[in-house]
Protein backbone atom coordinates (compact mmCIF):
# COMPACT_ATOMS: atom_id res chain seq x y z
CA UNK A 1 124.95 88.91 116.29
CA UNK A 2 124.86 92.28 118.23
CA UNK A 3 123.03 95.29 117.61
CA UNK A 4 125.79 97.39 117.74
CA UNK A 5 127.57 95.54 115.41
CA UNK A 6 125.70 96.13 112.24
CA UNK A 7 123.22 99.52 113.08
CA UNK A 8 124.21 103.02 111.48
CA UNK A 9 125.39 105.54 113.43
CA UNK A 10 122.30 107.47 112.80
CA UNK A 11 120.61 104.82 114.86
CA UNK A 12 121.03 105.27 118.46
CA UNK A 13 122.23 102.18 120.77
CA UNK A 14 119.43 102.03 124.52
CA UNK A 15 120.12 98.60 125.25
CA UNK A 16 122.59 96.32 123.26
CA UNK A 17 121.68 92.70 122.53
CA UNK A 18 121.95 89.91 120.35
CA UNK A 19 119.33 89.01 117.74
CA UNK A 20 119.78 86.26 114.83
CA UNK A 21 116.59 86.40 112.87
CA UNK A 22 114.95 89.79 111.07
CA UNK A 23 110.80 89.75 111.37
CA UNK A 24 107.45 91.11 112.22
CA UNK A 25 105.30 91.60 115.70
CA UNK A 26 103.78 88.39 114.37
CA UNK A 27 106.24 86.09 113.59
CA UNK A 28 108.40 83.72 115.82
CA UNK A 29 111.60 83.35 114.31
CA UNK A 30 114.19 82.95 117.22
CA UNK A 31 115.64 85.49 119.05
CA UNK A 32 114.15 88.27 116.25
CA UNK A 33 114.74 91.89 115.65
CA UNK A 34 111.95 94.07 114.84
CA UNK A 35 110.75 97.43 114.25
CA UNK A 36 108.22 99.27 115.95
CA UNK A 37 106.58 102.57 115.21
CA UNK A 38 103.40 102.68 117.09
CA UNK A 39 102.32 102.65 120.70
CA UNK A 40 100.14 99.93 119.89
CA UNK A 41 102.81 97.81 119.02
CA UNK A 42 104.43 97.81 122.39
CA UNK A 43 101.28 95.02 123.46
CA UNK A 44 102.90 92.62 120.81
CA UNK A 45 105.91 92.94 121.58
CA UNK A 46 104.83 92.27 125.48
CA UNK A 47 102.97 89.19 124.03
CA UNK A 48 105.79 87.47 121.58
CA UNK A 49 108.57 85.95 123.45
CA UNK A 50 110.47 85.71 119.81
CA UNK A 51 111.84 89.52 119.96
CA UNK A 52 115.11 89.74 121.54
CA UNK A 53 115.17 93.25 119.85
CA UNK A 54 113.70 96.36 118.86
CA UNK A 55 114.46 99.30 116.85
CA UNK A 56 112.00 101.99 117.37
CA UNK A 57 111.16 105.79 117.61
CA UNK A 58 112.64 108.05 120.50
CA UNK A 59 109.15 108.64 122.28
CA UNK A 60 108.79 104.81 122.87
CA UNK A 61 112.16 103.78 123.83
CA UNK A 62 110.94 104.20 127.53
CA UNK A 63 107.86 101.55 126.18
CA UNK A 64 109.85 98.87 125.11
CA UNK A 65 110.30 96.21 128.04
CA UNK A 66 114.21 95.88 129.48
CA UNK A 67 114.22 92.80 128.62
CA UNK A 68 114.30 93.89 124.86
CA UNK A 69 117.18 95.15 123.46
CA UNK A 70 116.33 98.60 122.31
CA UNK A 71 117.40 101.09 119.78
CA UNK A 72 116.15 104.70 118.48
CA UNK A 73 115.43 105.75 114.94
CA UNK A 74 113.39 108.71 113.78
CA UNK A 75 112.29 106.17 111.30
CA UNK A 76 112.19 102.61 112.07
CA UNK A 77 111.23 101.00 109.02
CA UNK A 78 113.96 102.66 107.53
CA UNK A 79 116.41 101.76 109.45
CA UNK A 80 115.17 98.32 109.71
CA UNK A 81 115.49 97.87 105.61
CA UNK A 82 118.78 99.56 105.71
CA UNK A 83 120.05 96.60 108.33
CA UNK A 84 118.35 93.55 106.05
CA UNK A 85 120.45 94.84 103.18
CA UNK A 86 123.70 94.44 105.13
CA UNK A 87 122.33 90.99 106.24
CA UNK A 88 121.55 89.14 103.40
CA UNK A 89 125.07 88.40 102.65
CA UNK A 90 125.05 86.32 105.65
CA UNK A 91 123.77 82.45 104.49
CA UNK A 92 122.10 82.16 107.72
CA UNK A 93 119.38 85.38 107.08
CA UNK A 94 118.75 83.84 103.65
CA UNK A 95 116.48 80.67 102.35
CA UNK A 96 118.75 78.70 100.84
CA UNK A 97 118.25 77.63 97.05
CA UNK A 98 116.81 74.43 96.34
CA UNK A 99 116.58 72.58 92.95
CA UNK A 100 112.85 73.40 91.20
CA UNK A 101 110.60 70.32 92.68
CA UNK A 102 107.10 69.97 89.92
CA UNK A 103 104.60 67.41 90.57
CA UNK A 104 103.87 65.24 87.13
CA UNK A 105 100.56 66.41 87.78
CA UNK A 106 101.03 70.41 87.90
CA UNK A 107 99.27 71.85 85.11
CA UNK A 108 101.66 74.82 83.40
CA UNK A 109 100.46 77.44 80.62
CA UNK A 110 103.67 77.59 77.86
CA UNK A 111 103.66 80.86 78.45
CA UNK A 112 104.11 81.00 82.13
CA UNK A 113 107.45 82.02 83.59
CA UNK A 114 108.89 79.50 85.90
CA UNK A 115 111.71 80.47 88.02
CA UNK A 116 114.46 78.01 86.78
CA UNK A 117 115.13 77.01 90.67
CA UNK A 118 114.06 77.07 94.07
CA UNK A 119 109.82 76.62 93.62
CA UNK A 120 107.63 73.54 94.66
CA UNK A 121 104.33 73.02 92.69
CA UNK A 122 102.55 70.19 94.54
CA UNK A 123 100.46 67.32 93.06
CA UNK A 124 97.33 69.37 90.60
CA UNK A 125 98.64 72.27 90.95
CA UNK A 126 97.30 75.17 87.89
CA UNK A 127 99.23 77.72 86.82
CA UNK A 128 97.54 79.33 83.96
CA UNK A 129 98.65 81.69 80.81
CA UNK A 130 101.02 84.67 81.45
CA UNK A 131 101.73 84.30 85.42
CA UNK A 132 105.46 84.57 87.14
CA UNK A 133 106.36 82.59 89.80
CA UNK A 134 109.96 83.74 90.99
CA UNK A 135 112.24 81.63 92.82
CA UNK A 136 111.91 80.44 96.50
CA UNK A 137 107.70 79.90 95.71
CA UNK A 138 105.63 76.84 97.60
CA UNK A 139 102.66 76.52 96.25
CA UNK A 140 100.87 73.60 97.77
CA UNK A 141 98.51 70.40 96.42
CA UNK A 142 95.10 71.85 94.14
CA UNK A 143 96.23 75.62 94.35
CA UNK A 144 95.74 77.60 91.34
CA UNK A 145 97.31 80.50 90.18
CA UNK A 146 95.84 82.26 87.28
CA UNK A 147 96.88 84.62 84.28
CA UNK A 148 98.85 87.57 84.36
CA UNK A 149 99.33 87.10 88.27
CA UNK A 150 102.80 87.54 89.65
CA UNK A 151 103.72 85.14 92.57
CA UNK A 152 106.99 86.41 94.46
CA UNK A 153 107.13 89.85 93.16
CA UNK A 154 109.91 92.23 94.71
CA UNK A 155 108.35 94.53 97.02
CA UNK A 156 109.49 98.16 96.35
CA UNK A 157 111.87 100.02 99.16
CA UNK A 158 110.80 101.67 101.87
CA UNK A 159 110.05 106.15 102.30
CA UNK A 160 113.80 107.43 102.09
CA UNK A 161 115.35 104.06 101.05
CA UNK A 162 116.23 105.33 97.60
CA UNK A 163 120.01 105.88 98.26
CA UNK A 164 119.93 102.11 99.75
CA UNK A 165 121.86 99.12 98.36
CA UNK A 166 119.08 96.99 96.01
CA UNK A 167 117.02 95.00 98.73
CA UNK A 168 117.15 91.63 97.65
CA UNK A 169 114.56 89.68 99.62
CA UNK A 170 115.89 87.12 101.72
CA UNK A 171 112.72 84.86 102.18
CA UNK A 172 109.93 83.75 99.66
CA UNK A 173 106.43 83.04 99.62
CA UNK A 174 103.97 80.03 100.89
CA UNK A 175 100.81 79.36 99.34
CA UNK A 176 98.84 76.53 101.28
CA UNK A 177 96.57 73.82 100.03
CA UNK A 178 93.68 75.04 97.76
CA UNK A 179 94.65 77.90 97.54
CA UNK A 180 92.67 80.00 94.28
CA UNK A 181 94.39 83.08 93.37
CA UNK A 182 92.39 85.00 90.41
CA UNK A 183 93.90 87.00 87.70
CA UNK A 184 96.54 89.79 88.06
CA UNK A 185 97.58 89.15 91.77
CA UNK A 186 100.52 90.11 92.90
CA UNK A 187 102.04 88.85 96.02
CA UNK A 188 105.41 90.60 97.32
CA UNK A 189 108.86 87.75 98.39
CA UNK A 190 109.19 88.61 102.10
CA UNK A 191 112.34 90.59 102.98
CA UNK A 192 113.15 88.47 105.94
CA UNK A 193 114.11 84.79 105.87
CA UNK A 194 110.79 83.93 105.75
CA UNK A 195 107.54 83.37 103.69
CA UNK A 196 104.73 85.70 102.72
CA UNK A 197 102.00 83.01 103.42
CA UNK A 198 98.25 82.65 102.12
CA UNK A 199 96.18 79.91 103.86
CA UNK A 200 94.34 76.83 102.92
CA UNK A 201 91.61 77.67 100.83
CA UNK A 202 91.89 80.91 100.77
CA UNK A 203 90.92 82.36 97.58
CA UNK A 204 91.40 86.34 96.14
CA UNK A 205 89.70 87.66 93.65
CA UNK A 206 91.25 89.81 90.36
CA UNK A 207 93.98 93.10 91.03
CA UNK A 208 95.04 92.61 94.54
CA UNK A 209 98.04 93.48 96.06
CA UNK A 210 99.80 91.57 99.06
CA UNK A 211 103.07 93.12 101.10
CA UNK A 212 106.04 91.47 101.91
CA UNK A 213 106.18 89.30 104.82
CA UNK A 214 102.23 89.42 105.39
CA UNK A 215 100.44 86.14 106.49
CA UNK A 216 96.28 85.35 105.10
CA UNK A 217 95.11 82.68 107.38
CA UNK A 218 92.74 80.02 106.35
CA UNK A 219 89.58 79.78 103.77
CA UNK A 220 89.77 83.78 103.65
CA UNK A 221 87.84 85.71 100.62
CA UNK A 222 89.51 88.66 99.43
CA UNK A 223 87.22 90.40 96.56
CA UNK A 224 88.98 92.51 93.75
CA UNK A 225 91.72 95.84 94.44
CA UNK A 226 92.55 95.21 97.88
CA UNK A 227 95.87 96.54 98.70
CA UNK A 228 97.35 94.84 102.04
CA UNK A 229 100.57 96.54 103.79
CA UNK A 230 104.16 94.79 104.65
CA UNK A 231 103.64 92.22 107.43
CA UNK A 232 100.06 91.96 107.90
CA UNK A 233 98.38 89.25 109.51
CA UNK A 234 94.81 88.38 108.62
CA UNK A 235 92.71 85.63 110.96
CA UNK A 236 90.89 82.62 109.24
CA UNK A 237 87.72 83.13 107.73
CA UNK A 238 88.07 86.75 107.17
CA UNK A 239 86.07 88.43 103.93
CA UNK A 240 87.82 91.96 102.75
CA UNK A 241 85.43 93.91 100.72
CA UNK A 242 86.46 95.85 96.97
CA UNK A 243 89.41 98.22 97.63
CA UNK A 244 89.82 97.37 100.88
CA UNK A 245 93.60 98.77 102.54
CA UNK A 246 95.17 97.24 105.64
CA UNK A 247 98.21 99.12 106.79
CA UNK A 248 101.35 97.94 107.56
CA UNK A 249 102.13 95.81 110.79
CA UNK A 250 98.44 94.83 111.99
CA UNK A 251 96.60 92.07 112.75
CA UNK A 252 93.16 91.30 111.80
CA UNK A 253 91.52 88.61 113.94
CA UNK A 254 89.47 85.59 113.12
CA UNK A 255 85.74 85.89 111.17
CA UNK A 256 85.60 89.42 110.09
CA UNK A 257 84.08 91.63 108.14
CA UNK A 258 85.52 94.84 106.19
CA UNK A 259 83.34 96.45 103.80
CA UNK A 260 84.33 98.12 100.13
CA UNK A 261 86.53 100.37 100.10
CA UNK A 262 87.20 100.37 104.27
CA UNK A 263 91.01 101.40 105.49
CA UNK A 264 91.77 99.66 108.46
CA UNK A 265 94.89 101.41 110.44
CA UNK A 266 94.87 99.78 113.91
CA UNK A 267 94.67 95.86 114.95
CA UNK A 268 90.96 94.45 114.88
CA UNK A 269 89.44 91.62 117.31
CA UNK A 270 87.77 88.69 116.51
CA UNK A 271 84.23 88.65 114.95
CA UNK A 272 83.89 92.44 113.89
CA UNK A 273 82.67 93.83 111.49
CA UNK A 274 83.92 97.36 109.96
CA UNK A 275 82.78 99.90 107.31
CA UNK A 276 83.78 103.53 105.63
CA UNK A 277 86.92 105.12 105.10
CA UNK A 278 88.26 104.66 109.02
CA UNK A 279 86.66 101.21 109.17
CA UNK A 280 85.25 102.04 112.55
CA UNK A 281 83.21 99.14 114.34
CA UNK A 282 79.55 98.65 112.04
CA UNK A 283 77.96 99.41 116.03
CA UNK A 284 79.83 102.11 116.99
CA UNK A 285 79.14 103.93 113.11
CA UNK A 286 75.16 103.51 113.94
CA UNK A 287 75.48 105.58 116.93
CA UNK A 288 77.35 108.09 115.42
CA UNK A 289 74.43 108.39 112.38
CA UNK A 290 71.97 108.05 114.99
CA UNK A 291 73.38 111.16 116.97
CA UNK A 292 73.64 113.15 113.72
């Protein structure tokens, strides 16, 4: 499909281009279109050979690489949301459905809500009293989901998008072997034709709150009221402290550590470790007291 083709007219055409997947900077769907509203996302861009495309704001259109197909959009995100609702009438931007697929040895609460098709609860699987899990849902072998938590919630629309068809999600969400998610959790469908994804042992503690199309990587621990943006992706072995907020479209490397009650706005390396309201590096902070 081309640009052209399916953008508003509010959105300005730089460089038409085909694109046949919707995604993040993180993903790898084939030939994807993404949106961009930072300067530090032009590096990931640069560094995933998946984007074909790019809508973005007017002062980086000069940024993005020719080699991306490129159009301009006071807001991005917006525009972005306003193309995946024209989209997911097209089969091929859209899981399919699937009939439900239980192990005999998933353990379900009566009261639990079950979506009536499209989820797979592997072999001891828990899913205790009071939780939803909506359609297109993987949960994987010894994961357990427990009460009141809502697995495949619909994420609400974006700044603006109020005058917007209803986004219907197109993808669903993944959660990996031994996985342990505690009590009144609830984890977002991604948007895209895709999965929002939490790793292999990962485990999250009560109240948290996990965007669309964001990825947890392996044997993470996320304590109680963290709030984690639309298309996040978090390293393995990462610990986020109480009320802990990760904005929208970074990535947090490998082994780190972010205090309570830390917001983290920009992408973080590997093996850091953060603290306070900017979550500025725990060095960096001890010079600055230090100076004081």
């Amino acid at each position: 499909m081309r640009f052209a083709d399916f953008l508003p007219e509010t959105t300005r055409i730089i460089r038409d281009g085909q694109f046949s997947s919707l995604g993040s900077l993180f993903s790898h769907y084939p030939q994807q279109l993404v949106y961009a509203t930072r300067e530090a996302d032009i590096k990931k861009i640069v560094d995933n050979p998946s984007i074909s495309c790019v809508i973005t704001i007017p002062e980086l259109v000069s940024k993005i690489p020719q080699n991306v197909s490129t159009a301009s959009d006071p807001d991005p995100r917006n525009a972005f949301y306003a193309l995946q609702s024209v989209l997911v009438q097209y089969p091929e931007f859209v899981l399919q459905p699937f009939p439900n697929q239980i192990s005999p040895s998933a353990k379900i609460h009566p009261s639990a809500v079950i979506s009536a098709h499209s989820v797979s609860l592997g072999r001891d699987v828990v899913i205790e009293k009071n939780v939803v899990i909506s359609e297109q849902t993987i949960i994987d072998e010894g994961s357990i989901v427990r009460s009141n938590s809502i697995i495949g919630s619909f994420p609400l629309p974006p700044r603006g998008a109020m005058n917007f068809p209803v986004i219907r999600p197109s993808g669903g969400v993944r959660l990996h072997r031994e996985v342990d998610i505690h009590a009144n959790n609830r984890i977002d469908r991604a948007i895209f034709k895709g999965y929002t994804e939490i790793g292999e042992q990962a485990k999250l503690d009560n109240l948290n709150a996990i965007g669309q199309g964001t990825t947890i990587g392996k044997r993470c621990l996320i304590c109680a009221g963290v709030t984690i943006g639309e298309c996040v992706l978090v390293g393995n072995d990462t610990w986020l402290g109480p009320n802990v907020t990760l904005d929208h479209q970074i990535g947090i490397g490998n082994n780190n550590y972010i205090t309570i009650g830390s917001k983290v706005t920009r992408d973080m390396e590997d093996n850091k470790v953060v603290k306070d309201n900017y979550a500025i590096d725990r060095k960096r902070f001890r010079k600055v007291i230090r100076g004081m």
